[in-house]
C-alpha atoms as a PDB file:
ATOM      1  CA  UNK A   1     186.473 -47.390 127.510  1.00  0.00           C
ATOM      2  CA  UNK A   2     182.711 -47.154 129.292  1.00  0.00           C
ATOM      3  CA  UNK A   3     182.257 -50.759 128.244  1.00  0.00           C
ATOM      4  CA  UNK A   4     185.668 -52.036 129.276  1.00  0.00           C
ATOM      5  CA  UNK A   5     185.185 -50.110 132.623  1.00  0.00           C
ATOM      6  CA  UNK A   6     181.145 -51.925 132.373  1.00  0.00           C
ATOM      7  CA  UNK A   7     182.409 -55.247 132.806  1.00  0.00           C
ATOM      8  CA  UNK A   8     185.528 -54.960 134.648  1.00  0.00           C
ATOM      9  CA  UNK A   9     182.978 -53.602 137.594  1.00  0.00           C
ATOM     10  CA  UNK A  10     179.908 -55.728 137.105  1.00  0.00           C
ATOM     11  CA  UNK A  11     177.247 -54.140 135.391  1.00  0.00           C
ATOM     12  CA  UNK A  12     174.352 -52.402 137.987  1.00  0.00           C
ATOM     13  CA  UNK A  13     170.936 -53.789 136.915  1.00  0.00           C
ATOM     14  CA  UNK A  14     169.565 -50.835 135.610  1.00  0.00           C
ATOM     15  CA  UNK A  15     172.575 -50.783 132.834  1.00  0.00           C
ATOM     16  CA  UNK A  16     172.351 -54.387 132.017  1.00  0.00           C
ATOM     17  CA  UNK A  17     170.790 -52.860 128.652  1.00  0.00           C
ATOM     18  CA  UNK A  18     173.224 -50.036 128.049  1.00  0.00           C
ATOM     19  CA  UNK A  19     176.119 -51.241 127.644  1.00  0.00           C
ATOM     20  CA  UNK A  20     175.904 -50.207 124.087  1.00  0.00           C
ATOM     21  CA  UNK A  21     175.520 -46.365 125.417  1.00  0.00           C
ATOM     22  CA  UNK A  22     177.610 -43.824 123.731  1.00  0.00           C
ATOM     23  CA  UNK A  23     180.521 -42.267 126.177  1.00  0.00           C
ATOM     24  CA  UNK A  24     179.978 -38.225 126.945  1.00  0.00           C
ATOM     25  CA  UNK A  25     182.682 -36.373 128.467  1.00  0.00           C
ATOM     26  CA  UNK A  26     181.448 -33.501 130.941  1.00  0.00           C
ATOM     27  CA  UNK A  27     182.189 -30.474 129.463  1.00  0.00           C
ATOM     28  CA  UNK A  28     181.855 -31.614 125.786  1.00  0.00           C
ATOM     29  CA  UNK A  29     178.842 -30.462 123.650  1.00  0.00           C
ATOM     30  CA  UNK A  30     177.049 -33.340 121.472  1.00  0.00           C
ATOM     31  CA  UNK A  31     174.131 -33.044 119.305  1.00  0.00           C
ATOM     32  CA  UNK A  32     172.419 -35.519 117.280  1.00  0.00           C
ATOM     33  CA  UNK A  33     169.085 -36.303 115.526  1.00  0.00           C
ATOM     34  CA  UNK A  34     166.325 -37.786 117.049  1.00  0.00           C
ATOM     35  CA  UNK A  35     163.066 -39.737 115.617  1.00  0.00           C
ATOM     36  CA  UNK A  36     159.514 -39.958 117.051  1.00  0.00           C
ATOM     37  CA  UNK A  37     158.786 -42.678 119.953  1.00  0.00           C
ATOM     38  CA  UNK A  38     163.389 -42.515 120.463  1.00  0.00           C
ATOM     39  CA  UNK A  39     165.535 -42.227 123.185  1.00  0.00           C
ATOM     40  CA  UNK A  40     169.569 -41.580 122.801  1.00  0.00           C
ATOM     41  CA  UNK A  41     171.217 -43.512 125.665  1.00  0.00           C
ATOM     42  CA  UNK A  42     174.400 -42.184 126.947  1.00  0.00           C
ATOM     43  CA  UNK A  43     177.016 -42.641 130.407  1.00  0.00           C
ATOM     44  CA  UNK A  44     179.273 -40.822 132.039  1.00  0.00           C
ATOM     45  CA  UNK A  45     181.504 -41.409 135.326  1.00  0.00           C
ATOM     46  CA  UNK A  46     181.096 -39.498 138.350  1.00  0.00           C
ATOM     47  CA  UNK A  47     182.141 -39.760 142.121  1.00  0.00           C
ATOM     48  CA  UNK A  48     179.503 -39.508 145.025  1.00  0.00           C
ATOM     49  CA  UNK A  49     179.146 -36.171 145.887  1.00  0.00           C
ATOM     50  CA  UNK A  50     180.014 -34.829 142.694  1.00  0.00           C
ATOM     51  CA  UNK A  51     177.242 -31.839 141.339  1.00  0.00           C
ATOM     52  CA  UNK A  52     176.237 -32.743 138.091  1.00  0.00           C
ATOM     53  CA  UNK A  53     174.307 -30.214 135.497  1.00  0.00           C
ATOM     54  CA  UNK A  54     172.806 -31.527 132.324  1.00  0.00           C
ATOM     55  CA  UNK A  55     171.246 -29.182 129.666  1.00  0.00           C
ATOM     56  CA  UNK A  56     169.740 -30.710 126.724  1.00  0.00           C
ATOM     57  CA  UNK A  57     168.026 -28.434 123.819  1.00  0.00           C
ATOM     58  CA  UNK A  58     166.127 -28.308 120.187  1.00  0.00           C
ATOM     59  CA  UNK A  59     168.144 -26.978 118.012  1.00  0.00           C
ATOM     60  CA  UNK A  60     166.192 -26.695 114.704  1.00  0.00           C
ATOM     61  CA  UNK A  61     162.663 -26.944 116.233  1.00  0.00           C
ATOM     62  CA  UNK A  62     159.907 -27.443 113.372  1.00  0.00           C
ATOM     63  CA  UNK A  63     157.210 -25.110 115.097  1.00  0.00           C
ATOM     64  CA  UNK A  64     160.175 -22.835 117.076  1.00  0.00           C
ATOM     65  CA  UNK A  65     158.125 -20.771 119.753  1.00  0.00           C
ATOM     66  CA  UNK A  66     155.010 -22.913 119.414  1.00  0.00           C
ATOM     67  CA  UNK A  67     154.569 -24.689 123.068  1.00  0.00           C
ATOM     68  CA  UNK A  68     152.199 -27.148 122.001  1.00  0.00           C
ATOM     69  CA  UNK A  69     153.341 -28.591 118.566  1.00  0.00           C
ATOM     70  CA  UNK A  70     157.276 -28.411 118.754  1.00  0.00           C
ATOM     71  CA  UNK A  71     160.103 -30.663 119.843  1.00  0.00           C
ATOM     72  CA  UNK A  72     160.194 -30.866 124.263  1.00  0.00           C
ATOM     73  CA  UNK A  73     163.505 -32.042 124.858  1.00  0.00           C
ATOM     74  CA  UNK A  74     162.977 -34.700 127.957  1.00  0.00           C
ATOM     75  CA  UNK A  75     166.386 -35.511 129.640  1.00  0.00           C
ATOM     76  CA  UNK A  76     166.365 -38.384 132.512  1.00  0.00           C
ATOM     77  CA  UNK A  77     169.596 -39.331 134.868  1.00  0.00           C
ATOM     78  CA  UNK A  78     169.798 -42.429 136.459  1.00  0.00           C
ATOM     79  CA  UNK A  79     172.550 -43.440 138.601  1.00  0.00           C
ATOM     80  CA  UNK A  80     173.597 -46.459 139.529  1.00  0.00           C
ATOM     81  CA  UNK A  81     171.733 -47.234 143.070  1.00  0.00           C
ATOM     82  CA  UNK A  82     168.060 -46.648 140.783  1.00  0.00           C
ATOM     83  CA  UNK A  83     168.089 -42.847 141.806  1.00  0.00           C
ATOM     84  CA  UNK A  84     165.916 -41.046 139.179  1.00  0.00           C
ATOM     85  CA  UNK A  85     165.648 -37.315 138.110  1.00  0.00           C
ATOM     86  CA  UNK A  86     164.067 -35.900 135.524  1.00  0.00           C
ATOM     87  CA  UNK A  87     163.219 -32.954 133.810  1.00  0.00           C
ATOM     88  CA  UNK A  88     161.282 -31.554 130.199  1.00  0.00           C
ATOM     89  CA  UNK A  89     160.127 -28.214 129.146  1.00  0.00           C
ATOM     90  CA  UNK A  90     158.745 -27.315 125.946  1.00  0.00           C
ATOM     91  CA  UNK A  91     162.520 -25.790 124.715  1.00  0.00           C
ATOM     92  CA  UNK A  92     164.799 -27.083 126.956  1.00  0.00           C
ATOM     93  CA  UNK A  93     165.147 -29.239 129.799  1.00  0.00           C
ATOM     94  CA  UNK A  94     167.978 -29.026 132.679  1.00  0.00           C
ATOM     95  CA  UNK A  95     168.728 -31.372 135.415  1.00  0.00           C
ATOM     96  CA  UNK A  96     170.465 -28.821 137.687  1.00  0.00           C
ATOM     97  CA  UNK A  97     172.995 -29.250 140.575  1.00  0.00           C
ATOM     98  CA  UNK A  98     171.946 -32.706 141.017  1.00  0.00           C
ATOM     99  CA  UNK A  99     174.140 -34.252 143.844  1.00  0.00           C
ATOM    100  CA  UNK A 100     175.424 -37.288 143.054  1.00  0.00           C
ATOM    101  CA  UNK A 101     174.580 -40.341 145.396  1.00  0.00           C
ATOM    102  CA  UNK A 102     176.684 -42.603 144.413  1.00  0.00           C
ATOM    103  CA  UNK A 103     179.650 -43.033 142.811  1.00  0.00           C
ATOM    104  CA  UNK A 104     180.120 -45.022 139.640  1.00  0.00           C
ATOM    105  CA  UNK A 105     178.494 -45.199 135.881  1.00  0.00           C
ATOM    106  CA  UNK A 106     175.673 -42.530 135.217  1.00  0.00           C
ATOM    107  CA  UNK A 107     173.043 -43.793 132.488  1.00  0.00           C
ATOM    108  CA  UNK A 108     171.299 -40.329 130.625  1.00  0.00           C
ATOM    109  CA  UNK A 109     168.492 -40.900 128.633  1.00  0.00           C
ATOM    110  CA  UNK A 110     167.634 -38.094 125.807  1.00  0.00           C
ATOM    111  CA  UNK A 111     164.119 -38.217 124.186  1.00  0.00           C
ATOM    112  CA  UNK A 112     161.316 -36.025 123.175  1.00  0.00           C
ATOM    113  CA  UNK A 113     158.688 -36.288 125.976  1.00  0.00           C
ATOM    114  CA  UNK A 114     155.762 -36.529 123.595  1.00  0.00           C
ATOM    115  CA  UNK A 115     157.093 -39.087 121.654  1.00  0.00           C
ATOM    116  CA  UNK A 116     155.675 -37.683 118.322  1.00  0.00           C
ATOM    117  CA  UNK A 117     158.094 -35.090 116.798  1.00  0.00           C
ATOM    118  CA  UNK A 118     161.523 -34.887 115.779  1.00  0.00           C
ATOM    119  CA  UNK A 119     164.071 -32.837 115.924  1.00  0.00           C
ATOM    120  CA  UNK A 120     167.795 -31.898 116.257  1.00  0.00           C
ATOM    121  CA  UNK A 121     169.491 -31.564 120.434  1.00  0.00           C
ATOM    122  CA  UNK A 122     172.103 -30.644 122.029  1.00  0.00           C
ATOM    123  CA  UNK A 123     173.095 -31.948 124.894  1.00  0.00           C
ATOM    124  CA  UNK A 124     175.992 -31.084 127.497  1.00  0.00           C
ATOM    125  CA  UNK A 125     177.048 -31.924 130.672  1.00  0.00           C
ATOM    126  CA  UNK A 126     179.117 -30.138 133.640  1.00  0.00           C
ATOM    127  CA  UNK A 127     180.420 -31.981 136.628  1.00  0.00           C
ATOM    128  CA  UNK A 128     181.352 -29.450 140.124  1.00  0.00           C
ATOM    129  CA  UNK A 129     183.844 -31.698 142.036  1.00  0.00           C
ATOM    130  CA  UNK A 130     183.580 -28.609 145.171  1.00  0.00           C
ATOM    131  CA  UNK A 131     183.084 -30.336 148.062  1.00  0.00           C
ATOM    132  CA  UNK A 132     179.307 -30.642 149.547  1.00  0.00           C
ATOM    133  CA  UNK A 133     178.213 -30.073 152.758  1.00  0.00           C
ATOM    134  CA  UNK A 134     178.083 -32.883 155.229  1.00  0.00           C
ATOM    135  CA  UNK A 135     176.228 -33.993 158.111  1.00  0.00           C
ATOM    136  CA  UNK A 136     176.903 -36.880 160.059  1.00  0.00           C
ATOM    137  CA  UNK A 137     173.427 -37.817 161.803  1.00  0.00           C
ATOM    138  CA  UNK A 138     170.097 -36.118 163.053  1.00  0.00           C
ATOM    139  CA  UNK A 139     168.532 -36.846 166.957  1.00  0.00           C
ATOM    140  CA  UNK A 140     164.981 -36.677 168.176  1.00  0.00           C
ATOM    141  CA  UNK A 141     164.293 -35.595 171.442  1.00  0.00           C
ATOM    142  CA  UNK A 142     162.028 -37.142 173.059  1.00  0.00           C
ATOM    143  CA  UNK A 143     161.224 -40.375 172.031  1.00  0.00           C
ATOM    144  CA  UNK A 144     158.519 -41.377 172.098  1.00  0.00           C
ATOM    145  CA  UNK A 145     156.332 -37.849 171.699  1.00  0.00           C
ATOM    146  CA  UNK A 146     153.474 -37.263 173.078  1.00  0.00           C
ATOM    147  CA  UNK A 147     150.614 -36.034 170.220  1.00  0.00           C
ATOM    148  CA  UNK A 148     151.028 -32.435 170.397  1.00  0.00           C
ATOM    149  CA  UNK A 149     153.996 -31.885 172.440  1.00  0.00           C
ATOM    150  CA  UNK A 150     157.326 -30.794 171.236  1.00  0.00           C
ATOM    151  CA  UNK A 151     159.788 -32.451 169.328  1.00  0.00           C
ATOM    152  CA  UNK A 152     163.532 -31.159 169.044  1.00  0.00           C
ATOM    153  CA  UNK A 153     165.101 -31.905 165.950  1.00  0.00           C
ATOM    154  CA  UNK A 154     169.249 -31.666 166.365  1.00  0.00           C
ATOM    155  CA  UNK A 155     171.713 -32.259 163.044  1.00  0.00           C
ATOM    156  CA  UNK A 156     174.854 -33.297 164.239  1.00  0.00           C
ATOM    157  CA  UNK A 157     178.600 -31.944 162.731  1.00  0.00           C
ATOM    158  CA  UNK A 158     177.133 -30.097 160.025  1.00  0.00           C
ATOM    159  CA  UNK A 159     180.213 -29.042 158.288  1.00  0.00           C
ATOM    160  CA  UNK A 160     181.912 -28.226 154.412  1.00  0.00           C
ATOM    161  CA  UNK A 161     185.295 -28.495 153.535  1.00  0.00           C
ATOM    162  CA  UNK A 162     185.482 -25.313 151.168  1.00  0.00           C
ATOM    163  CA  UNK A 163     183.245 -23.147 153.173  1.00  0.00           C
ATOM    164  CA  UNK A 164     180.941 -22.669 155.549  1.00  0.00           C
ATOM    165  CA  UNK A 165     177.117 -23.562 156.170  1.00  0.00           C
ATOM    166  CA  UNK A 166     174.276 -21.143 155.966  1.00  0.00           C
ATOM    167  CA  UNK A 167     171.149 -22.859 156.161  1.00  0.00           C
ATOM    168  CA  UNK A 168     169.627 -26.406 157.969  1.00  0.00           C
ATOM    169  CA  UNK A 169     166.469 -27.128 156.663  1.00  0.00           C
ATOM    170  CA  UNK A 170     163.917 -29.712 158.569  1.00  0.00           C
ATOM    171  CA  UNK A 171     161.487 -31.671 156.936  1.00  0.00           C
ATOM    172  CA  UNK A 172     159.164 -34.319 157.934  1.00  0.00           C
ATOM    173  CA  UNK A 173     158.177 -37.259 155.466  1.00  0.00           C
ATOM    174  CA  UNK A 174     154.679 -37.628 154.536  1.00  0.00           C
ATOM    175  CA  UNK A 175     154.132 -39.770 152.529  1.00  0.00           C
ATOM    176  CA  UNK A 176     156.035 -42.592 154.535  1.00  0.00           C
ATOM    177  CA  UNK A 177     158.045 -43.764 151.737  1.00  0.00           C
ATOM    178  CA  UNK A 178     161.349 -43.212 153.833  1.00  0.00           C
ATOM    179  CA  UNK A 179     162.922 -40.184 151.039  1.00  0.00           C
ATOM    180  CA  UNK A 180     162.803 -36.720 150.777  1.00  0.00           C
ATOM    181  CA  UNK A 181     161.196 -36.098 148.457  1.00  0.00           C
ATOM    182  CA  UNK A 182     161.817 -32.650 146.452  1.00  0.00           C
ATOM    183  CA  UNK A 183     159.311 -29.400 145.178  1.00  0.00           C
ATOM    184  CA  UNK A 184     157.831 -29.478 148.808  1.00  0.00           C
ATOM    185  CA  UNK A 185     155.824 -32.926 148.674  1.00  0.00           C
ATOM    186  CA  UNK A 186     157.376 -33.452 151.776  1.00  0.00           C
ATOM    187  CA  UNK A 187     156.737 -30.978 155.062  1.00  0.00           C
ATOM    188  CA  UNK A 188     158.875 -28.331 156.144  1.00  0.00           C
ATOM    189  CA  UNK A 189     159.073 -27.623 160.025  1.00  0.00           C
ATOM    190  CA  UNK A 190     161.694 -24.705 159.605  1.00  0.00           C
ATOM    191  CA  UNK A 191     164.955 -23.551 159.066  1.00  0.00           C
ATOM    192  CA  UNK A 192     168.158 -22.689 161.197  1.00  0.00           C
ATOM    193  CA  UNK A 193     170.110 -20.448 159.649  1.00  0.00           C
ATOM    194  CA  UNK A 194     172.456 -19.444 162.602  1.00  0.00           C
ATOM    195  CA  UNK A 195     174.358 -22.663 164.121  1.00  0.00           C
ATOM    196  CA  UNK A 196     175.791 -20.392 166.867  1.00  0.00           C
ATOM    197  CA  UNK A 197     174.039 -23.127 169.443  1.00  0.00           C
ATOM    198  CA  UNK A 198     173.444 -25.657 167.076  1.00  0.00           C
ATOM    199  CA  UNK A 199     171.541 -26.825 164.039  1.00  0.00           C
ATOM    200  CA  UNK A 200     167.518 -27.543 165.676  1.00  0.00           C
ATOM    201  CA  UNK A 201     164.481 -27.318 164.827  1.00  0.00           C
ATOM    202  CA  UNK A 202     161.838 -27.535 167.997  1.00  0.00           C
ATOM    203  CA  UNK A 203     158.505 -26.801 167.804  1.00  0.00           C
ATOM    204  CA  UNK A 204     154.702 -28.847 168.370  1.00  0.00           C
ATOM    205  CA  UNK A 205     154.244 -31.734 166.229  1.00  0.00           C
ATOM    206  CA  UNK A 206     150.525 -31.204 166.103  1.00  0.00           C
ATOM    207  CA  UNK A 207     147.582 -32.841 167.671  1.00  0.00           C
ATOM    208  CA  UNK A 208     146.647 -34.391 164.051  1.00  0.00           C
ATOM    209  CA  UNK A 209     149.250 -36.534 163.542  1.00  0.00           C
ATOM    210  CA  UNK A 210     148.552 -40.024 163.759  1.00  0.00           C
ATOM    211  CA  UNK A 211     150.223 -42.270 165.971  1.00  0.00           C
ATOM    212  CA  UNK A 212     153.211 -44.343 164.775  1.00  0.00           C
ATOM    213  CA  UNK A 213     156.398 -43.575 163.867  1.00  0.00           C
ATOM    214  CA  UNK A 214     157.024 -40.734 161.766  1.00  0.00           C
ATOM    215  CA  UNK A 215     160.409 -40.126 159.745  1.00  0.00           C
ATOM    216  CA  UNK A 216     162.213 -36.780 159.872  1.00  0.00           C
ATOM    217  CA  UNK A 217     165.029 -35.348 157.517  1.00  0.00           C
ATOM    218  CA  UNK A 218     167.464 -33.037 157.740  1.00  0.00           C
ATOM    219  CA  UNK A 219     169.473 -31.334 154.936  1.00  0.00           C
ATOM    220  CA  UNK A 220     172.338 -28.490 155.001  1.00  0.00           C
ATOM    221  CA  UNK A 221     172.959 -25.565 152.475  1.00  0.00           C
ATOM    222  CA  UNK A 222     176.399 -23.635 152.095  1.00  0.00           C
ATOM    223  CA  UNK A 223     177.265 -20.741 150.899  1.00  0.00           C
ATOM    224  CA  UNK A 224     178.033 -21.949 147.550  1.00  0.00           C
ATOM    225  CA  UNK A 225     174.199 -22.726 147.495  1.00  0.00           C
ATOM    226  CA  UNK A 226     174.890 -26.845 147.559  1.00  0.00           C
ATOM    227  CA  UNK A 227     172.653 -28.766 149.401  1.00  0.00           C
ATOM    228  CA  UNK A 228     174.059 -32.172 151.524  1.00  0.00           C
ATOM    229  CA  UNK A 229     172.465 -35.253 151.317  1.00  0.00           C
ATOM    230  CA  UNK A 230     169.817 -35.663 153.713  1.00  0.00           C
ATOM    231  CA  UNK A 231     169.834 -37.545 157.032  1.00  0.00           C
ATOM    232  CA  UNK A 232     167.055 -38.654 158.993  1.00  0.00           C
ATOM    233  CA  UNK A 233     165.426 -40.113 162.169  1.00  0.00           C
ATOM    234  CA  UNK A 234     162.982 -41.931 163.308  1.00  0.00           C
ATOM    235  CA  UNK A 235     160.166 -40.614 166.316  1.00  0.00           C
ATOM    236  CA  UNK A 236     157.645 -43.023 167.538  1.00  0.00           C
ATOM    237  CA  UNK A 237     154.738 -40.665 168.240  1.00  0.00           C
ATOM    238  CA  UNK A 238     152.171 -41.842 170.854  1.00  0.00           C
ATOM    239  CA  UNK A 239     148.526 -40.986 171.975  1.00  0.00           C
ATOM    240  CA  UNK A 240     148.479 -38.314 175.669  1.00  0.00           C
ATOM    241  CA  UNK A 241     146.900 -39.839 178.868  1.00  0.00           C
ATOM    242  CA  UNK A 242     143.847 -37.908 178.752  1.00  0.00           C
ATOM    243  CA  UNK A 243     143.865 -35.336 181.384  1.00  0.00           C
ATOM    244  CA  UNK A 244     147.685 -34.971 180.690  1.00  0.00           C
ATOM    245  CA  UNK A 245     147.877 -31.351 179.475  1.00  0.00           C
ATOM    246  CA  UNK A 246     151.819 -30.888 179.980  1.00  0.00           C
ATOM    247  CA  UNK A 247     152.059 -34.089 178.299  1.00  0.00           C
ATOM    248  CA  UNK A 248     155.067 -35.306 181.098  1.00  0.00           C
ATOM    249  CA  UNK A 249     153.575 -38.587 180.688  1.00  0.00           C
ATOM    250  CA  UNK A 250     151.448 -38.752 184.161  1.00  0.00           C
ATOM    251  CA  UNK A 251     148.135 -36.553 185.583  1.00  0.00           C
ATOM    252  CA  UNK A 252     149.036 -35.078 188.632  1.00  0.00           C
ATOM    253  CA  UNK A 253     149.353 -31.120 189.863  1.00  0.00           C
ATOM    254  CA  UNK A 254     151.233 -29.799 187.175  1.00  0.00           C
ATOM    255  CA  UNK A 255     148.420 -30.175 185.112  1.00  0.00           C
ATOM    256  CA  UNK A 256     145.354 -29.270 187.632  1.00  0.00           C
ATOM    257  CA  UNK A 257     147.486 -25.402 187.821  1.00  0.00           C
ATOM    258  CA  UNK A 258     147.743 -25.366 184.269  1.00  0.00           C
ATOM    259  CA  UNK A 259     143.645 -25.981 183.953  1.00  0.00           C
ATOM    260  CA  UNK A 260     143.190 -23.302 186.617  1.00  0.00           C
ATOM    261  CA  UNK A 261     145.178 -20.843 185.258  1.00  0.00           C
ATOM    262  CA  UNK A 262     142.494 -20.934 182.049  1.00  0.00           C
ATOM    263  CA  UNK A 263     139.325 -21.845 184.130  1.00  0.00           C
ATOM    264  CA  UNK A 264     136.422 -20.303 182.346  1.00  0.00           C
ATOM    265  CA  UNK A 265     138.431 -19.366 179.148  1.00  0.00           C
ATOM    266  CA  UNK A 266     136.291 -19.326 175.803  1.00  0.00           C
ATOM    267  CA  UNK A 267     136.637 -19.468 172.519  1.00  0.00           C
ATOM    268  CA  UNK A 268     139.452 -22.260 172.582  1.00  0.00           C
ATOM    269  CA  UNK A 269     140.496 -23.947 169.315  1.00  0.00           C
ATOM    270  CA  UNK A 270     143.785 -25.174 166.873  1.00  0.00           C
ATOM    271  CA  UNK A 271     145.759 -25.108 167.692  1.00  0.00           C
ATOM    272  CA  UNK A 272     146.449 -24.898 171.299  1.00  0.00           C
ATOM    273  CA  UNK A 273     143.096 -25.246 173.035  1.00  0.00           C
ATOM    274  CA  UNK A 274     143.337 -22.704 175.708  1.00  0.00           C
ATOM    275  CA  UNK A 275     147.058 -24.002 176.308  1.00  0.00           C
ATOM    276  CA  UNK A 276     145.824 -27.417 176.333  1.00  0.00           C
ATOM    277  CA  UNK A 277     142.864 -27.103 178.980  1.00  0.00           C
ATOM    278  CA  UNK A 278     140.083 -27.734 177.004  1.00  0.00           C
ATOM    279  CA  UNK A 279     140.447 -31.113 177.524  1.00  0.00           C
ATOM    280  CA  UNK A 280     137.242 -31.900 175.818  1.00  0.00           C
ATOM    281  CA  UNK A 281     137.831 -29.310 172.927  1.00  0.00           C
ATOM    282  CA  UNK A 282     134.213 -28.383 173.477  1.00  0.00           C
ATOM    283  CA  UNK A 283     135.435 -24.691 173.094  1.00  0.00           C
ATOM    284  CA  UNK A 284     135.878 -23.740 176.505  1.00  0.00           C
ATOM    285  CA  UNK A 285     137.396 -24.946 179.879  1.00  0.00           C
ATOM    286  CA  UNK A 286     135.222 -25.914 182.755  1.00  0.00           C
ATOM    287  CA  UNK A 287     134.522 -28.632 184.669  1.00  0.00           C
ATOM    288  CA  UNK A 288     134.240 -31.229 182.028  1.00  0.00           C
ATOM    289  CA  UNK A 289     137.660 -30.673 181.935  1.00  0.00           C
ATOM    290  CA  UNK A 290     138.738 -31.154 185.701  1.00  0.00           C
ATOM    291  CA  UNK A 291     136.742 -34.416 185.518  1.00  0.00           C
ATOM    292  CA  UNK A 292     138.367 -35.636 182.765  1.00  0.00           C
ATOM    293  CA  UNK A 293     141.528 -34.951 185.119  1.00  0.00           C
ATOM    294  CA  UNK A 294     140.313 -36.686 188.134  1.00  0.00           C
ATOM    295  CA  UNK A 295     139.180 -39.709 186.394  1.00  0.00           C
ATOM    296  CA  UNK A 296     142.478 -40.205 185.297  1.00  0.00           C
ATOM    297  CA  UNK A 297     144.775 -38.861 188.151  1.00  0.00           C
ATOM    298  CA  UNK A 298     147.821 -40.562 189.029  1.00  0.00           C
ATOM    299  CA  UNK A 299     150.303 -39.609 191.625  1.00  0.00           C
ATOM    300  CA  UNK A 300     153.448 -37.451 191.245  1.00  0.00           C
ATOM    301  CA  UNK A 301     156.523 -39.752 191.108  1.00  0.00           C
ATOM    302  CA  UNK A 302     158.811 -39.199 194.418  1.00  0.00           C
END
């Protein structure tokens, strides 16, 4: 039927050499034998948004409780946009609560991950059609921002169908490779968990950052512990007017009260720098700073 169903939709790249895959059925057990340097190819069907959990375990392990010398059970998903998750352990290896991103054929590969011992798996798989949580898009307020002044991060109709949300998490990407990527590689800002005025995230982007734009995500939780699929946004971020401590945008009296109000201040450092007044981040604010004001003072808009 998987092959019939393989050519009657066109064949996805990544399957081109799979068609000869076995068939699983989610919530069927199969085992089989595997030899050094194999993989066991199998497909299943599953609708985006579906939460897919795949076990696969030794069963007659040669060196049972030995960690180095037995049979690690490596089990790989693949779906059919090129989305890859994997997982091994030493005697067993899950893929769990993976939502699915899109709908259609799902390639598994089975192997053992060092490729040099055999051994007898199992292998299972469970599909959770409950619905997901959902949100629709993310805003970044404002755009550009200045380096280190605020950004507000807003996810918009964050809702789920069977029950209610409990947690909005906010990341940033840092890598720049335009995913979220999972285990923390990407940066956390924070976490709403109380949408009584909204899902956001505000807070200082940091003086470090470098200028460009600079992706955020956002990504719900319910209280059936599934997470949504991420959204994100893009912020431009932009290098401050020197001498622009409220970073408005302009040098003007706003900023000269803000510079007396920590005239003669030491000790400044990350990450505020006496409020932003030591302009020079020399460790103190004095008159270094109000000249680097006046050389760059522009008028007040009317």
């Amino acid at each position: 039927m998987i092959k019939t169903m393989l050519y009657s939709i066109g064949i996805p790249m990544i399957f081109s050499a799979c068609i000869n895959a076995e068939e699983i059925l989610p919530g069927k057990y199969k085992t089989s034998y595997i030899n050094p340097g194999e993989s066991h190819s199998y497909v299943f069907y599953a609708d985006k948004g579906d939460v897919v959990t795949i076990l696969m375990g030794d069963v007659n392990d040669p060196f049972p409780g030995n960690s180095g010398s037995g049979f690690w059970p490596q089990v790989e998903l693949i779906e059919p946009n090129g989305t890859r998750t994997c997982n091994w352990s030493w005697d067993s290896a899950e893929i769990n609560a993976k939502i699915i991103s899109e709908s259609g054929i799902q390639l598994v590969i089975a192997r053992e991950q060092k490729g040099n011992v055999a051994g007898l798996y199992g292998l299972s798989i469970l599909i959770l059609t409950q619905g997901i949580p959902t949100i629709s898009s993310l805003s970044d307020e404002p755009d550009p921002t200045y380096q280190g002044g605020t950004l507000t991060l807003t996810a918009w109709d964050v809702n789920d169908q069977d029950g209610w949300i409990v947690q909005v998490d906010f990341h940033r990407n840092l890598n720049g490779n335009g995913y979220l990527d999972p285990d923390g590689l990407d940066q956390l800002l924070g976490s709403d968990t109380n949408g009584q005025d909204g899902w956001i995230w505000s807070g200082s982007i940091g003086r470090l950052l470098p200028v460009g734009p600079n992706r955020y995500f956002a990504i719900a939780k319910d209280n059936n512990g599934l997470w949504s699929n991420p959204v994100s946004a893009t912020n431009e971020i932009v290098a401050p007017i020197p001498g622009d401590i409220n970073l408005d945008g302009e040098v003007n009296c706003d900023d000269i009260e803000i510079l007396i109000d920590n005239l003669g201040i030491s000790g400044c450092g990350e990450p505020s720098w006496c409020n932003g007044a030591d302009l020079d981040q020399n460790g103190e604010v004095d008159a270094d700073d109000l000249q680097i004001i006046l050389n760059n003072w522009t008028q007040t808009p009317e």
